[in-house]
Protein backbone atom coordinates (compact mmCIF):
# COMPACT_ATOMS: atom_id res chain seq x y z
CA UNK A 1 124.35 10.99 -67.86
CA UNK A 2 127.38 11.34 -69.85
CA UNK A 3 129.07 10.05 -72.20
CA UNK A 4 127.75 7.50 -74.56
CA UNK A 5 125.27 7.45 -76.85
CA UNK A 6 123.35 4.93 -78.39
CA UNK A 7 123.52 3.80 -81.84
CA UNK A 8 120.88 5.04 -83.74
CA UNK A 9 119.95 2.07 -85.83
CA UNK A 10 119.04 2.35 -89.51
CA UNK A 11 115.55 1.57 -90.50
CA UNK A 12 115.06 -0.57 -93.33
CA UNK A 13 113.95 0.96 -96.78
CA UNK A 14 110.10 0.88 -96.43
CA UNK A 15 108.78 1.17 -100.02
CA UNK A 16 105.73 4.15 -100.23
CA UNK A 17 102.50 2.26 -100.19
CA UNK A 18 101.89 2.03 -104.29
CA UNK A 19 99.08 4.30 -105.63
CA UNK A 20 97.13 3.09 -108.79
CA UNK A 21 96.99 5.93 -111.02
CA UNK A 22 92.91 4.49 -112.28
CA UNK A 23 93.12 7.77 -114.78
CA UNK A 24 94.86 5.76 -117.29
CA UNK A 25 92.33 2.92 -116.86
CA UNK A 26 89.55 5.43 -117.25
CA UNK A 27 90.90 7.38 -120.56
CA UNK A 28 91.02 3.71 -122.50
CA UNK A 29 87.96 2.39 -121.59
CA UNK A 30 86.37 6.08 -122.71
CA UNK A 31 88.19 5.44 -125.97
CA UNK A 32 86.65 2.29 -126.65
CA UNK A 33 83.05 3.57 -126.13
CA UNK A 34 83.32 7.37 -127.30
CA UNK A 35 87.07 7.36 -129.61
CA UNK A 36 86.47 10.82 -130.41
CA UNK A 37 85.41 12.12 -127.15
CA UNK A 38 87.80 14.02 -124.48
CA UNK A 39 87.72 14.27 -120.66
CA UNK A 40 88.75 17.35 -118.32
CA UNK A 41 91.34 17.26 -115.62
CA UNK A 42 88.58 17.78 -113.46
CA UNK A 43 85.71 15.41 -114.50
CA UNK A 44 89.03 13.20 -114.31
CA UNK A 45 89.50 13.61 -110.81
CA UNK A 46 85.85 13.05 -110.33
CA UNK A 47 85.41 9.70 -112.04
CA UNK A 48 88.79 8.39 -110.34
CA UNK A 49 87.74 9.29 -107.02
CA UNK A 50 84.30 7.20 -107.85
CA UNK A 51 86.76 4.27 -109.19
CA UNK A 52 88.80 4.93 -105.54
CA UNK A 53 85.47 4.66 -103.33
CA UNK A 54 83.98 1.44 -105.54
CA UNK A 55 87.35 -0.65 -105.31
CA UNK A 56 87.39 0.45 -101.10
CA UNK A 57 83.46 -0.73 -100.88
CA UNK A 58 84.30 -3.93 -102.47
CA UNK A 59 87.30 -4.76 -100.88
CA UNK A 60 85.29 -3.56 -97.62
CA UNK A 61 82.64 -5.75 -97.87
CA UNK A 62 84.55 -8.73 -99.51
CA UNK A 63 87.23 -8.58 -96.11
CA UNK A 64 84.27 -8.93 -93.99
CA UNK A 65 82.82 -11.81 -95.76
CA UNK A 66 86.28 -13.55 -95.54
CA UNK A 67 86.06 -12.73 -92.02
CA UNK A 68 83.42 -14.67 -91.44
CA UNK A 69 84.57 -17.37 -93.04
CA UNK A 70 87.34 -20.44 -91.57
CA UNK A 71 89.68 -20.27 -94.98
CA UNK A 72 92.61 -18.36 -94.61
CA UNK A 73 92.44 -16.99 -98.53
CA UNK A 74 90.09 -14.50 -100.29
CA UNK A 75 88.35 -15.81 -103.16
CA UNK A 76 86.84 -14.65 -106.51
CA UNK A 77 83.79 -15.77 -104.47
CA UNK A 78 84.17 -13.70 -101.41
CA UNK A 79 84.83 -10.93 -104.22
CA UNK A 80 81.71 -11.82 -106.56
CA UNK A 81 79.24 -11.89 -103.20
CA UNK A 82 80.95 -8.77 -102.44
CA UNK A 83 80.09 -7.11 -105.95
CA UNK A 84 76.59 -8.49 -105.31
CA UNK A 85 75.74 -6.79 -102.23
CA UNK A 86 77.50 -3.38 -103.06
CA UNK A 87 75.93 -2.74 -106.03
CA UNK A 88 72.36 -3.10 -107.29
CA UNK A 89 70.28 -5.16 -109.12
CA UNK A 90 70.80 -5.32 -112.55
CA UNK A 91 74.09 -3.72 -111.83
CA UNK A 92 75.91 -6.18 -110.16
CA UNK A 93 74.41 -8.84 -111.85
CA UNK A 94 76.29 -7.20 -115.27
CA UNK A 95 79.39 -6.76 -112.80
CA UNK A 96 79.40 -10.48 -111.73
CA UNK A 97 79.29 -11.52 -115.54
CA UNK A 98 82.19 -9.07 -116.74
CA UNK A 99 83.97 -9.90 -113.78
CA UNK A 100 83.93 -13.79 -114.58
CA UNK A 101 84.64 -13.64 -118.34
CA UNK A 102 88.08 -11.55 -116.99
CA UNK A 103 89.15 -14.22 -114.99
CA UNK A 104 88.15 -17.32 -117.38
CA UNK A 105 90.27 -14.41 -119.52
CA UNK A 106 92.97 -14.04 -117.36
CA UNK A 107 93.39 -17.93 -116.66
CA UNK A 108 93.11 -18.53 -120.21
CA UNK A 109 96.54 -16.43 -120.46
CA UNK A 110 97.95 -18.34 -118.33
CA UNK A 111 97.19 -21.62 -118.95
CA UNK A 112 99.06 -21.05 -122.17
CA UNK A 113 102.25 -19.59 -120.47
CA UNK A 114 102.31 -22.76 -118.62
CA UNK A 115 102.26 -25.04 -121.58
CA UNK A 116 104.68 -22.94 -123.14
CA UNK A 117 107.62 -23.74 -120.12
CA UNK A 118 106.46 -27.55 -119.81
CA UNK A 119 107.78 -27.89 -123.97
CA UNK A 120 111.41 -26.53 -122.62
């Protein structure tokens, strides 16, 4: 029992699991519909915490789709079936449509980043 001990070996620097701060996100989208109005800390805290448990529901839902799928990647359809069965009715029918006209959006962007290195 004596005299050695072992090395204690260093653990690698783990980076803290990243934590979207959604307040920001809610604060401009209340400017665009109400630019004069103002929210509370605490009706703050309320609204993020119903951003928190949406996005969890989703991404819930949309894992066990994938699950039951054979393809190894999630899709923007396993996310738009997911959208449909979480929310209702006329509500996720309005989600689906935002939802799609940010990704033609978002590819749009990009598309034109790619032309842009091709001309170098």
């Amino acid at each position: 029992r004596g005299g050695k001990k072992k090395p204690v070996k260093k653990q690698a620097n783990k980076s803290k699991p990243h934590a979207t701060n959604w307040g920001g996100y809610v604060l401009k989208l209340l400017k665009q519909v109400h630019p004069t109005m103002k929210i509370s800390k605490q009706a703050m805290a309320v609204m993020v915490s119903c951003v928190e448990d949406t996005f969890e529901r989703i991404s819930a839902e949309a894992g066990n789709l994938h699950r039951r799928g054979d393809s190894k990647t999630l899709t923007t359809r396993d996310i738009q079936s997911a959208v449909r069965l979480v929310f209702p009715g006329e509500l996720s029918r309005h989600a689906v449509s935002e939802g799609c006209k940010a990704v033609i959006a978002f590819k749009g962007g990009q598309e034109g980043d790619d032309d842009e290195e091709d001309e170098e």
